[in-house]
PDB file of N, CA and C in Angstrom:
ATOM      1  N   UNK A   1      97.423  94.800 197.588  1.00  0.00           N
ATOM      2  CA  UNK A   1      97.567  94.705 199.021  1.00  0.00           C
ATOM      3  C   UNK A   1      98.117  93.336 199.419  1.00  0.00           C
ATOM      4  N   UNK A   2      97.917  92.444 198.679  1.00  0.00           N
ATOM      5  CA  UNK A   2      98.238  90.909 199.019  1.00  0.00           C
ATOM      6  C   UNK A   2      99.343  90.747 198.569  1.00  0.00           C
ATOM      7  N   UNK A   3     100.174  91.198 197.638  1.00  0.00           N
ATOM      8  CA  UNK A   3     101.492  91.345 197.053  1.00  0.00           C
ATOM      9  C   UNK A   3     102.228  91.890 198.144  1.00  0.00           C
ATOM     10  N   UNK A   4     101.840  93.064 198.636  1.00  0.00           N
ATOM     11  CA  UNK A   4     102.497  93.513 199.564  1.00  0.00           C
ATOM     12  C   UNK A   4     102.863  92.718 200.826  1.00  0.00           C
ATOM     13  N   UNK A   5     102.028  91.907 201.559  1.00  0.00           N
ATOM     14  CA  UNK A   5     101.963  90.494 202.489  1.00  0.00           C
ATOM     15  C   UNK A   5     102.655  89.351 202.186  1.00  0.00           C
ATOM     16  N   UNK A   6     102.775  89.499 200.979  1.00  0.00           N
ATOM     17  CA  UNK A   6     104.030  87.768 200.646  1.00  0.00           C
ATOM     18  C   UNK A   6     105.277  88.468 200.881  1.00  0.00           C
ATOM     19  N   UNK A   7     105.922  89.544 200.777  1.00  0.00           N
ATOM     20  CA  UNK A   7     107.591  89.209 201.299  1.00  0.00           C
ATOM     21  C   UNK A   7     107.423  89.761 202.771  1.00  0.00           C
ATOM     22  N   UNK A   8     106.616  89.888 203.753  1.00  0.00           N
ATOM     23  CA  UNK A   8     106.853  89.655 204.957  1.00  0.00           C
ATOM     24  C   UNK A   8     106.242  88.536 205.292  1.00  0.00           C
ATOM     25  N   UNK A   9     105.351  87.928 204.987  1.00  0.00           N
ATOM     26  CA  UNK A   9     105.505  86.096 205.094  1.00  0.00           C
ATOM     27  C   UNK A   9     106.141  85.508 204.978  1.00  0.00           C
ATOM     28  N   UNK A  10     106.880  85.630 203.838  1.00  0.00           N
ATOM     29  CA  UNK A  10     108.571  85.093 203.811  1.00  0.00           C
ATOM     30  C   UNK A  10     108.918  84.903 204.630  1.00  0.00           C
ATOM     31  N   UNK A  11     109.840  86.388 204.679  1.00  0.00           N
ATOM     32  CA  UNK A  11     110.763  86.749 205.671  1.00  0.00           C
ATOM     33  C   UNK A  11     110.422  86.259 207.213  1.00  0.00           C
ATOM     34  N   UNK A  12     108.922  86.609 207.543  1.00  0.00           N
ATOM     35  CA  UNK A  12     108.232  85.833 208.671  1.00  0.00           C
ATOM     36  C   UNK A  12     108.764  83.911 209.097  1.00  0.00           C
ATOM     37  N   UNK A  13     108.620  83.238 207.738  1.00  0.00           N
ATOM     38  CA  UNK A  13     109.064  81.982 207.709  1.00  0.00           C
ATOM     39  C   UNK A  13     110.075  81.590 208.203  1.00  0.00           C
ATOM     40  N   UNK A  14     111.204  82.474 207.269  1.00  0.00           N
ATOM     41  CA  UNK A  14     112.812  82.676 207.292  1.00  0.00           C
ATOM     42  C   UNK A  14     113.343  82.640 209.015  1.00  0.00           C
ATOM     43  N   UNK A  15     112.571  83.732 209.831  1.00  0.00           N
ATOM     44  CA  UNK A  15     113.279  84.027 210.891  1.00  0.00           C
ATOM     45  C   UNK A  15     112.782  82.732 211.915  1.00  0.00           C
ATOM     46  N   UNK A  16     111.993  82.326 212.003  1.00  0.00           N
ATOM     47  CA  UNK A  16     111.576  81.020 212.997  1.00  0.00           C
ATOM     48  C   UNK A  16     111.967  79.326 212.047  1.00  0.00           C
ATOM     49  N   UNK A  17     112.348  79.454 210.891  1.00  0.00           N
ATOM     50  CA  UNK A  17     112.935  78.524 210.397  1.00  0.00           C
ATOM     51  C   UNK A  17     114.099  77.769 210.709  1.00  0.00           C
ATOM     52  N   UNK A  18     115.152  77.773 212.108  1.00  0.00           N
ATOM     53  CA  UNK A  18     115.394  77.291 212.004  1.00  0.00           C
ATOM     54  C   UNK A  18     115.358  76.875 213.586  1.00  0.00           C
ATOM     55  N   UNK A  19     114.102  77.638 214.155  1.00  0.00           N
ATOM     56  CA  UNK A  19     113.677  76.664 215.436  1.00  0.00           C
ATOM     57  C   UNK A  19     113.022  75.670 215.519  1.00  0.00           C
ATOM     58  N   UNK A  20     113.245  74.894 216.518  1.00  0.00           N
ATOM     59  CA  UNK A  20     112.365  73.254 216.450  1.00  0.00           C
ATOM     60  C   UNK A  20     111.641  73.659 218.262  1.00  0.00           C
ATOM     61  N   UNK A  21     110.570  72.918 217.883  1.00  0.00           N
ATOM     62  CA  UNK A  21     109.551  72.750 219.170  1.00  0.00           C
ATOM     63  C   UNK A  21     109.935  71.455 220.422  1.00  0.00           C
ATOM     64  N   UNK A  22     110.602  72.351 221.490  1.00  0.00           N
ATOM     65  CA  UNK A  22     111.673  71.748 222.691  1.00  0.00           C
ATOM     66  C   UNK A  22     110.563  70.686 222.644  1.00  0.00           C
ATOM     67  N   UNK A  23     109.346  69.982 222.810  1.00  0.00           N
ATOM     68  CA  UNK A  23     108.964  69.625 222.975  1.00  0.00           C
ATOM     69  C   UNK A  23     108.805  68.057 222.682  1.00  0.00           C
ATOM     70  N   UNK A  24     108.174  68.196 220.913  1.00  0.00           N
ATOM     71  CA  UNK A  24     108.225  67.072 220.172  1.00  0.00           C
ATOM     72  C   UNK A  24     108.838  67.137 218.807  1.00  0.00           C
ATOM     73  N   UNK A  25     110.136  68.309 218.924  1.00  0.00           N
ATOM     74  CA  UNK A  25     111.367  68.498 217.683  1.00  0.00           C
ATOM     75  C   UNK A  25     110.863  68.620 216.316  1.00  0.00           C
ATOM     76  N   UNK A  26     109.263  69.433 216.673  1.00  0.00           N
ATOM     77  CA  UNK A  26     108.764  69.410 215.414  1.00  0.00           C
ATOM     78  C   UNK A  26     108.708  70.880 214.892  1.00  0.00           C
ATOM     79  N   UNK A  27     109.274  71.151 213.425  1.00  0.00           N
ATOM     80  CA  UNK A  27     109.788  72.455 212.972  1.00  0.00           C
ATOM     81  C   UNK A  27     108.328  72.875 212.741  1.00  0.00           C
ATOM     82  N   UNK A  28     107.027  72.715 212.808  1.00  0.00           N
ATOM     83  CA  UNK A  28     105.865  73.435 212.439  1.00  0.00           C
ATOM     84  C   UNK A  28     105.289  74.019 213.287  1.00  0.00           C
ATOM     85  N   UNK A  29     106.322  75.390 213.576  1.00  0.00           N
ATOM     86  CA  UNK A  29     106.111  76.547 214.615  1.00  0.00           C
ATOM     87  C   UNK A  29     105.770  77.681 214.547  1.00  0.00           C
ATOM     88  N   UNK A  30     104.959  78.330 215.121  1.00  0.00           N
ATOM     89  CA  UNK A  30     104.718  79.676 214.513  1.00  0.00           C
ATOM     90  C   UNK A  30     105.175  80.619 216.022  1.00  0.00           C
ATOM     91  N   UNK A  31     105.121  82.047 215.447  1.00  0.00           N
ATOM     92  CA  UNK A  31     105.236  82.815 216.369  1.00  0.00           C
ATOM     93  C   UNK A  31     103.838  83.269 217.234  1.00  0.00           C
ATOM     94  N   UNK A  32     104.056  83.195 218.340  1.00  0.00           N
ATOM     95  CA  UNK A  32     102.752  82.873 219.290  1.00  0.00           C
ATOM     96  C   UNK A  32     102.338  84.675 219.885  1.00  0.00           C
ATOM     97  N   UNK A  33     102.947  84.942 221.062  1.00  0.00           N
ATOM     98  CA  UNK A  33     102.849  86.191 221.661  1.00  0.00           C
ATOM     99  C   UNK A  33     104.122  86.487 221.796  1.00  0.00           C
ATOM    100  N   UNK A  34     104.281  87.256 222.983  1.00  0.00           N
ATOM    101  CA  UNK A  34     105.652  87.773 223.283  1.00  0.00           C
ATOM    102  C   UNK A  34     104.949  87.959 225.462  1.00  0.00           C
ATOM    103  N   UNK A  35     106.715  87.589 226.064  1.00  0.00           N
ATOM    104  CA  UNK A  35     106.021  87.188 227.216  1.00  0.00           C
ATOM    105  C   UNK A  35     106.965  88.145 227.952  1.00  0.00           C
ATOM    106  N   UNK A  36     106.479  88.831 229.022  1.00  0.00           N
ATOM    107  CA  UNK A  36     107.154  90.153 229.346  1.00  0.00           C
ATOM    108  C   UNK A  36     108.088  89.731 231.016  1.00  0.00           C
ATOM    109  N   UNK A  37     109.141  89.981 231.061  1.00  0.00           N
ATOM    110  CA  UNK A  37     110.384  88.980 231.962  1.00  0.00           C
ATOM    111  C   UNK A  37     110.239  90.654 232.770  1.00  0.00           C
ATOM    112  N   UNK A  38     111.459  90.571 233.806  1.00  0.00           N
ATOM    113  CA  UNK A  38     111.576  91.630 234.737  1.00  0.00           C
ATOM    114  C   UNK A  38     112.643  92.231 233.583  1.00  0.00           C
ATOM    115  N   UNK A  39     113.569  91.773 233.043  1.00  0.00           N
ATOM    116  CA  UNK A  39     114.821  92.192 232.035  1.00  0.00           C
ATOM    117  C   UNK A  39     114.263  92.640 230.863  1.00  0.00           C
ATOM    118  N   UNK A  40     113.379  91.823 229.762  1.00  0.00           N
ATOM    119  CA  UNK A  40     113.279  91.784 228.841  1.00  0.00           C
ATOM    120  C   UNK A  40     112.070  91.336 228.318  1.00  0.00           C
ATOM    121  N   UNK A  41     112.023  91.341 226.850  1.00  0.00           N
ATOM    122  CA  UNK A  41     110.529  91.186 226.611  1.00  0.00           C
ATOM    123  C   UNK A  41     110.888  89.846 225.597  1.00  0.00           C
ATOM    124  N   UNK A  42     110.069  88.876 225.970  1.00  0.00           N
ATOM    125  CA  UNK A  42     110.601  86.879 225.148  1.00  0.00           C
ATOM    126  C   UNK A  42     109.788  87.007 224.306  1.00  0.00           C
ATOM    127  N   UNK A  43     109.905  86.348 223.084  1.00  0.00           N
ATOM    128  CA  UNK A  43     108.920  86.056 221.982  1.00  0.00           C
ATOM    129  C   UNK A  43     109.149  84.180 222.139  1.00  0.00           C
ATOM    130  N   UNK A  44     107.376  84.277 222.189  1.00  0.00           N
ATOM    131  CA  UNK A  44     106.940  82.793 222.755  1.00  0.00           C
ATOM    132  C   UNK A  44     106.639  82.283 221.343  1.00  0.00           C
ATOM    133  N   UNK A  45     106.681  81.044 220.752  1.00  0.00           N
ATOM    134  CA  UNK A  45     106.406  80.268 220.092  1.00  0.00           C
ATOM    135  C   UNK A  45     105.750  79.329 220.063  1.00  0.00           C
ATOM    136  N   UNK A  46     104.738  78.640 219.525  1.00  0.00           N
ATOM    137  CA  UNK A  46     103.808  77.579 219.759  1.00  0.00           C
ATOM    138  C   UNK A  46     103.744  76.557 218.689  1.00  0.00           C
ATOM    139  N   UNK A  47     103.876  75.109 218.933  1.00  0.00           N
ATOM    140  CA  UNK A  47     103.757  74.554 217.578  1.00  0.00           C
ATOM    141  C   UNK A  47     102.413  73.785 217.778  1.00  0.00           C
ATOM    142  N   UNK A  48     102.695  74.017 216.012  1.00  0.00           N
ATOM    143  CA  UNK A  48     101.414  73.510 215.280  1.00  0.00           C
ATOM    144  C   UNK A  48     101.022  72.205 215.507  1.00  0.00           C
ATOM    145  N   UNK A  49     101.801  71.263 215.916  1.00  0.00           N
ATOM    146  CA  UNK A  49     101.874  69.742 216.247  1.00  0.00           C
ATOM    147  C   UNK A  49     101.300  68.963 217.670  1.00  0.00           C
ATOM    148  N   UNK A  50     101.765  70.066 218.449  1.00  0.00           N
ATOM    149  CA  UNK A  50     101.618  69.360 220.094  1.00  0.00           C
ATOM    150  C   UNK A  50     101.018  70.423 220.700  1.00  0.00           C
ATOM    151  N   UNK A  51     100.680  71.685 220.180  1.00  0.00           N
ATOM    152  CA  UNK A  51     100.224  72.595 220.437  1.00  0.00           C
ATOM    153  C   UNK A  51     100.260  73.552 222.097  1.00  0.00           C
ATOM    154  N   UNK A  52     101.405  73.087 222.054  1.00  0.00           N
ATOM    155  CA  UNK A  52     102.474  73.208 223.249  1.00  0.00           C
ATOM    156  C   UNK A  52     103.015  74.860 223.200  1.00  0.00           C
ATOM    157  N   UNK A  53     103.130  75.928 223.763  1.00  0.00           N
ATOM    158  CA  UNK A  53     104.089  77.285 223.830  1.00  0.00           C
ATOM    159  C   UNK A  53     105.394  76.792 224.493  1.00  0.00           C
ATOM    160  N   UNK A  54     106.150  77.537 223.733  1.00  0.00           N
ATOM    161  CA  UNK A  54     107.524  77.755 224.547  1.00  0.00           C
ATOM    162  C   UNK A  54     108.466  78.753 224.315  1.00  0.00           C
ATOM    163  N   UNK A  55     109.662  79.242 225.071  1.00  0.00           N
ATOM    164  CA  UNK A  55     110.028  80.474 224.532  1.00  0.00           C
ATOM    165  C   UNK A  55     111.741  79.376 224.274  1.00  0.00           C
ATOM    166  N   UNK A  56     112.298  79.782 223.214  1.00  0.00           N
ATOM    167  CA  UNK A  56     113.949  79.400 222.835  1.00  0.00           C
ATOM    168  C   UNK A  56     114.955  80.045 224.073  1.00  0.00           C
ATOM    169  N   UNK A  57     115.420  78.902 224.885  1.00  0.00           N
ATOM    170  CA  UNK A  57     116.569  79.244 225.259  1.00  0.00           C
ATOM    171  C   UNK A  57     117.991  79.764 225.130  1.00  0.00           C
ATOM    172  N   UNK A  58     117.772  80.611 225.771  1.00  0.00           N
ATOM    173  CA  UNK A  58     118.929  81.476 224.910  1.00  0.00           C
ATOM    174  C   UNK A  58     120.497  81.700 226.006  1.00  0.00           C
ATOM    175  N   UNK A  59     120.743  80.440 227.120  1.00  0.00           N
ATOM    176  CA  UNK A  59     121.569  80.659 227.838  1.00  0.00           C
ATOM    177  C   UNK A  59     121.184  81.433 228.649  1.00  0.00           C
ATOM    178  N   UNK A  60     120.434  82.000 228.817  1.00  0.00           N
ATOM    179  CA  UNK A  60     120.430  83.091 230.205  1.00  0.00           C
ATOM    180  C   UNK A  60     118.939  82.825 231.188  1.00  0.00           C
ATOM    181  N   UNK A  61     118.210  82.126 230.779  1.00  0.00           N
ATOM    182  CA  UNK A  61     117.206  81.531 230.924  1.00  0.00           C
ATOM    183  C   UNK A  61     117.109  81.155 233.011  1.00  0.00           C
ATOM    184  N   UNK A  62     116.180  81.909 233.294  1.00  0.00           N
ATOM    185  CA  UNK A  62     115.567  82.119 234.735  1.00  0.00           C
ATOM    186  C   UNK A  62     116.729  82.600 235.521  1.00  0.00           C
ATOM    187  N   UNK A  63     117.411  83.862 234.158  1.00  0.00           N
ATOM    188  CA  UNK A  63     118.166  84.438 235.579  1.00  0.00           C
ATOM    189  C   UNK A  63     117.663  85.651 236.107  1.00  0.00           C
ATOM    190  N   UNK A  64     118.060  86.342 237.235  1.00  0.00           N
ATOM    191  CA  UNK A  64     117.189  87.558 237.949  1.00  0.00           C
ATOM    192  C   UNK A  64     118.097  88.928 237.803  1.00  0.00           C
ATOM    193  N   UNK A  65     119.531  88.673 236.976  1.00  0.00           N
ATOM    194  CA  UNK A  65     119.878  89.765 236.757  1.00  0.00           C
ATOM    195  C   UNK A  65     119.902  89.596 234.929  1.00  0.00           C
ATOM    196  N   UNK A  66     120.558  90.932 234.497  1.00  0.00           N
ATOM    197  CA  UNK A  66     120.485  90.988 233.351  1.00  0.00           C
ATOM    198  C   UNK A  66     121.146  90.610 232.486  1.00  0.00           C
ATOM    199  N   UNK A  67     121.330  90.287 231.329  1.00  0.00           N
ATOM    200  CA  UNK A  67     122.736  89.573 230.743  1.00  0.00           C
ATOM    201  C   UNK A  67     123.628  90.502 230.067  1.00  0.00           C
ATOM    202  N   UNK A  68     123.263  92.277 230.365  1.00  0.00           N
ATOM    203  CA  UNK A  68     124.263  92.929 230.193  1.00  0.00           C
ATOM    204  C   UNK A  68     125.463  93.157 231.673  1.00  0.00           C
ATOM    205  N   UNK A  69     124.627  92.837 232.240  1.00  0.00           N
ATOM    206  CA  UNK A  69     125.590  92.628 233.937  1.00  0.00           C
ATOM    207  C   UNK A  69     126.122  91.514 234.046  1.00  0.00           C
ATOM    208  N   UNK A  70     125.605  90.318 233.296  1.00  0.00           N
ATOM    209  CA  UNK A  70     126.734  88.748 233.734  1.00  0.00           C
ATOM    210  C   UNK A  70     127.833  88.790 232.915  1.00  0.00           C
ATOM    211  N   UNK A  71     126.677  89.196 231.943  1.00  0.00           N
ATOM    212  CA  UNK A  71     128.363  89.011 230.522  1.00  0.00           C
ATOM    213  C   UNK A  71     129.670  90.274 231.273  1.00  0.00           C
ATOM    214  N   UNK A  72     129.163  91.294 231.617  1.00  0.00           N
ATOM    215  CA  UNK A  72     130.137  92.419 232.161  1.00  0.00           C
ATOM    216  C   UNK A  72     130.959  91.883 233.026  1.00  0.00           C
ATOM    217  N   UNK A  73     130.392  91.452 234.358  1.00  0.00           N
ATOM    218  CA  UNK A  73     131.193  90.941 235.194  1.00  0.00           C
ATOM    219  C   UNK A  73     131.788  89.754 234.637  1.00  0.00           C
ATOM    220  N   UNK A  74     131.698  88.326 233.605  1.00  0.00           N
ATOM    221  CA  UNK A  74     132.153  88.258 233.235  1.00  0.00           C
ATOM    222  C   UNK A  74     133.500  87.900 232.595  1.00  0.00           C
ATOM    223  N   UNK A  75     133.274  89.213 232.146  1.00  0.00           N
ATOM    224  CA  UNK A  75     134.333  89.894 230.973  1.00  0.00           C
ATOM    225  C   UNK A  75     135.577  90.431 232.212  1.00  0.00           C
ATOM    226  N   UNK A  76     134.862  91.294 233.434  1.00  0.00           N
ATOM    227  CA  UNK A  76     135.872  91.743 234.078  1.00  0.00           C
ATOM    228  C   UNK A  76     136.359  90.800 234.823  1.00  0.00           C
ATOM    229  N   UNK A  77     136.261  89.366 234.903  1.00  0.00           N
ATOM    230  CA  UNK A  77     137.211  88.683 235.905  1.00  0.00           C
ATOM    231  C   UNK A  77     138.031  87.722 234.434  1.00  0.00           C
ATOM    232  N   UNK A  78     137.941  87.492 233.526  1.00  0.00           N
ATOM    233  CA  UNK A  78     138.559  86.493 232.109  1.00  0.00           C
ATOM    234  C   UNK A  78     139.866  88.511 232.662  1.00  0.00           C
ATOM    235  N   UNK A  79     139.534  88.860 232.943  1.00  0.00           N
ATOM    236  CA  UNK A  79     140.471  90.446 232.565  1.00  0.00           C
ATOM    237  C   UNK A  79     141.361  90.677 234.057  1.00  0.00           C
ATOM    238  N   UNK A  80     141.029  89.672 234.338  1.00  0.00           N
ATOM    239  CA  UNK A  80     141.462  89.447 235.672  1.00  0.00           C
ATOM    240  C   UNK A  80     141.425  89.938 236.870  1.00  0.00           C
ATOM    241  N   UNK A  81     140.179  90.388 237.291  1.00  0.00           N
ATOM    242  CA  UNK A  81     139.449  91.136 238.403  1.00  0.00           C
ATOM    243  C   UNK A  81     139.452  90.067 239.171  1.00  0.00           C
ATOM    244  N   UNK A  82     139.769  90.159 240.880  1.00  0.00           N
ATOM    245  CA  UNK A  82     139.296  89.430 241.154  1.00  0.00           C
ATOM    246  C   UNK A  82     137.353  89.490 241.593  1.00  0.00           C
ATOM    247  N   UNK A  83     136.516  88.631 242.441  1.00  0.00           N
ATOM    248  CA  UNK A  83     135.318  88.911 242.763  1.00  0.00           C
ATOM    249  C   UNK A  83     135.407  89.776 243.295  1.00  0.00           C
ATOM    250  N   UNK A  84     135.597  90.360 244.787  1.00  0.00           N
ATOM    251  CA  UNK A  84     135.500  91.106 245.210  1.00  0.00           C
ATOM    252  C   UNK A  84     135.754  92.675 244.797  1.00  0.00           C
ATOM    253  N   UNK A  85     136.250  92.649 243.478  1.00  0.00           N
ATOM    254  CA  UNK A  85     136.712  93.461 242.939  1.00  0.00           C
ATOM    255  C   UNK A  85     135.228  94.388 241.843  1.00  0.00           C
ATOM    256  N   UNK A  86     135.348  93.146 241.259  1.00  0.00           N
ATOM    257  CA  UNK A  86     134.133  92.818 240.369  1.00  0.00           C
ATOM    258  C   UNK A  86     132.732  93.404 240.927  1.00  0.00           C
ATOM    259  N   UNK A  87     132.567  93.065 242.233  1.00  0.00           N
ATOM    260  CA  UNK A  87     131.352  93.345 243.260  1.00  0.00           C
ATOM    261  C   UNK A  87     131.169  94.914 243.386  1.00  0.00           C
ATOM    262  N   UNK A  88     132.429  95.152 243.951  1.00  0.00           N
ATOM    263  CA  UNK A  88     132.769  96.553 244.013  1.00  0.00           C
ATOM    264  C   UNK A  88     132.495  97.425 242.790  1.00  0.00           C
ATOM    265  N   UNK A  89     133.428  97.062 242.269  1.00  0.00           N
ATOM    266  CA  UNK A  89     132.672  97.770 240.112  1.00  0.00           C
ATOM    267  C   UNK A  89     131.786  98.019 240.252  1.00  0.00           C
ATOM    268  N   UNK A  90     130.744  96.900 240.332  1.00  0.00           N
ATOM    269  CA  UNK A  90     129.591  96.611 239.602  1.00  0.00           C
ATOM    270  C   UNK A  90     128.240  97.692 240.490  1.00  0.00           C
ATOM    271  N   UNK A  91     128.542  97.556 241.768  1.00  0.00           N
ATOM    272  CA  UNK A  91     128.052  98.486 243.203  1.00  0.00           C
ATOM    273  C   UNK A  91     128.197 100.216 242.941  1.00  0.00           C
ATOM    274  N   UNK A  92     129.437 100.356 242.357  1.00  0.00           N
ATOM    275  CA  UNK A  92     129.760 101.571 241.844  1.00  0.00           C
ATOM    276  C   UNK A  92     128.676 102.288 240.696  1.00  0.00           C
ATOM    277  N   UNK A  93     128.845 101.473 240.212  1.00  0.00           N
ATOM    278  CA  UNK A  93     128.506 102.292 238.487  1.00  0.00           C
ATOM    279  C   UNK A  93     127.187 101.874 238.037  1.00  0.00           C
ATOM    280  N   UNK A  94     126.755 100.982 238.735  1.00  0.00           N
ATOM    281  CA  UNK A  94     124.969 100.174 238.550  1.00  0.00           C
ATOM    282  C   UNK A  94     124.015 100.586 239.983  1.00  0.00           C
ATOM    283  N   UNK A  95     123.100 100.534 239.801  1.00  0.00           N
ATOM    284  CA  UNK A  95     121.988 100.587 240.807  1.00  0.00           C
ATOM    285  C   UNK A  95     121.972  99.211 241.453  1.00  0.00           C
ATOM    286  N   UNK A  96     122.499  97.922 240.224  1.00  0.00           N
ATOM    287  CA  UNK A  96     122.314  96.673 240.853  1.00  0.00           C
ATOM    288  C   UNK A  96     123.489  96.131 241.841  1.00  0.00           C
ATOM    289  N   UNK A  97     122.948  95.522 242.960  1.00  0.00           N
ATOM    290  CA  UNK A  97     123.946  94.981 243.868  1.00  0.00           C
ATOM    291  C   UNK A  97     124.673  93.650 243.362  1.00  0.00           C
ATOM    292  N   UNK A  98     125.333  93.183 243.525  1.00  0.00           N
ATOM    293  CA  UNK A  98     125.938  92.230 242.858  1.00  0.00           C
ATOM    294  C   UNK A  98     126.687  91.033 243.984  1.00  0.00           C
ATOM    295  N   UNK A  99     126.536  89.823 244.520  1.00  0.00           N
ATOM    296  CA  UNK A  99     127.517  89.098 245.106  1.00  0.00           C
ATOM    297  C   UNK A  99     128.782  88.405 244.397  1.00  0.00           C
ATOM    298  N   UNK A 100     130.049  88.465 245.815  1.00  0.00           N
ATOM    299  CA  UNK A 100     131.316  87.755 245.003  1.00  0.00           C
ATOM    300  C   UNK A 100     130.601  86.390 244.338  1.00  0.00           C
ATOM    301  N   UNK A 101     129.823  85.783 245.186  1.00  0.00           N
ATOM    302  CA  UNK A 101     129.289  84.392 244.983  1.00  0.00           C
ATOM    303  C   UNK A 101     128.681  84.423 243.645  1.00  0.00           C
ATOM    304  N   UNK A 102     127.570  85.304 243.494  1.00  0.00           N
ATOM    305  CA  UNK A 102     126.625  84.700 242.537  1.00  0.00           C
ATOM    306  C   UNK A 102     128.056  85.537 241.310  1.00  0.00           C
ATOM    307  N   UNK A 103     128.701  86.018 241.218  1.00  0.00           N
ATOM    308  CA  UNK A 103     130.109  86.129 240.475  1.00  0.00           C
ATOM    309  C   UNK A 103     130.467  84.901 239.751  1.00  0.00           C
ATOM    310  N   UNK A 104     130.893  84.431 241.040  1.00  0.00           N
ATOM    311  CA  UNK A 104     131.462  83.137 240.558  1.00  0.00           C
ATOM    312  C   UNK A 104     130.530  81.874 240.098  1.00  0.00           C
ATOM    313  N   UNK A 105     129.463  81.672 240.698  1.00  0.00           N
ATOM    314  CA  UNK A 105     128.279  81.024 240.429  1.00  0.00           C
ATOM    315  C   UNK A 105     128.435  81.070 238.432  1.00  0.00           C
ATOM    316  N   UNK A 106     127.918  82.404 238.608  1.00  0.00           N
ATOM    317  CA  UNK A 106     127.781  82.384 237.357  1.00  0.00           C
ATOM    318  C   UNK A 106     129.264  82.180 236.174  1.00  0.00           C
ATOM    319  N   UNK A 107     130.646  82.606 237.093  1.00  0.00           N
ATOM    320  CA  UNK A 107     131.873  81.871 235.897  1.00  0.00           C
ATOM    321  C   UNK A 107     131.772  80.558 235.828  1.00  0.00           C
ATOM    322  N   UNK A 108     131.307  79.399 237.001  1.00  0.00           N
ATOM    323  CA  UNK A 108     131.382  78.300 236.692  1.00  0.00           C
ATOM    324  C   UNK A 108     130.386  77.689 235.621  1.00  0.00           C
ATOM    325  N   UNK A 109     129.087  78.446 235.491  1.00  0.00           N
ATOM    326  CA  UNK A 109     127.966  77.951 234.462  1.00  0.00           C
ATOM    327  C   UNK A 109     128.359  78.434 232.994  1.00  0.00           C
ATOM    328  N   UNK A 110     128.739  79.330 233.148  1.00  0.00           N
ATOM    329  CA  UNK A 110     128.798  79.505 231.738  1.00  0.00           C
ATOM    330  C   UNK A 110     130.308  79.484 231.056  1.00  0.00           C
ATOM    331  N   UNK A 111     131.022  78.879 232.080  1.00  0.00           N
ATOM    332  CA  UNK A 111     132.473  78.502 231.421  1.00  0.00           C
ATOM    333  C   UNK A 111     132.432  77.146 230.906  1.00  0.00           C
ATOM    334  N   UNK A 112     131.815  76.372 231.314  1.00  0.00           N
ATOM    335  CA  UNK A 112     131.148  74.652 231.294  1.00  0.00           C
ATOM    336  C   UNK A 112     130.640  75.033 229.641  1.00  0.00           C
ATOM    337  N   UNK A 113     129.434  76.228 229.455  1.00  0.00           N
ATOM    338  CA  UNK A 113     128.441  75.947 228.569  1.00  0.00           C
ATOM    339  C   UNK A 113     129.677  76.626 227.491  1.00  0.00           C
ATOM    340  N   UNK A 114     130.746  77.409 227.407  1.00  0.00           N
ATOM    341  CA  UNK A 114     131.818  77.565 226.629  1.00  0.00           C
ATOM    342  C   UNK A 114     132.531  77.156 226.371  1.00  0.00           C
ATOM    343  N   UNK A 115     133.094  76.038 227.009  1.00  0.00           N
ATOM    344  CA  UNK A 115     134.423  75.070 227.585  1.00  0.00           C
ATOM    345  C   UNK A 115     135.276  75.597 228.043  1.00  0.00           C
ATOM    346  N   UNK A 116     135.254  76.920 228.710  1.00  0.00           N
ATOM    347  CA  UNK A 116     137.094  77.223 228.894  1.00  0.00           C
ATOM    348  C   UNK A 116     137.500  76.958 229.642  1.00  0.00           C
ATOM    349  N   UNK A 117     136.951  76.756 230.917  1.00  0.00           N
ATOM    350  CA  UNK A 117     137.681  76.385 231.942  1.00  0.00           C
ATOM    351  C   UNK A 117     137.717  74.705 232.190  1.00  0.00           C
TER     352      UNK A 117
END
């Protein structure tokens, strides 16, 4: 039975190995709970050191829509939609409402965190 528990300890190791604790950059982290968002479900981490939780930022961090709708919209203005266009789409074919603004809001943040523009 204990044979059976060392290669998912491993592998357990492997997958949080190469996060560090935002905190005090210390790699002796374990996996904590999991923390339930309006989008998605976060797996929280806690280290062993400062004994601090935190969840890994992953770029999309305290947004209120989903990141299959930012990346979409997006994708449809790099494709050359304009916003208002984009709004419209997005109003169509989703339940979610969408502004030209928070559109563009969001091309300017994450074109910065890409460099393209």
């Amino acid at each position: 039975m204990r044979e059976h528990l060392k290669p998912q300890n491993r592998q357990y190791s492997e997958n949080i190995k190469n996060y560090r604790c935002i905190f005090c950059k210390s790699e002796n982290i374990v996996k904590w709970c999991k923390r339930k968002t309006k989008n998605e479900i976060k797996q929280r981490y806690k280290c062993k050191n400062c004994s601090k939780c935190f969840t890994i930022n992953d770029g999309f961090y305290r947004m209120k829509k989903s990141r299959q709708l930012i990346t979409s919209c997006l994708d449809l203005y790099f494709n050359g939609l304009s916003l208002r266009k984009i709004r419209y789409h997005i109003r169509q074919f989703t339940l979610d409402g969408v502004s030209h603004m928070s559109v563009w809001r969001w091309i300017i943040k994450f074109s910065k965190i890409i460099n393209i523009c």
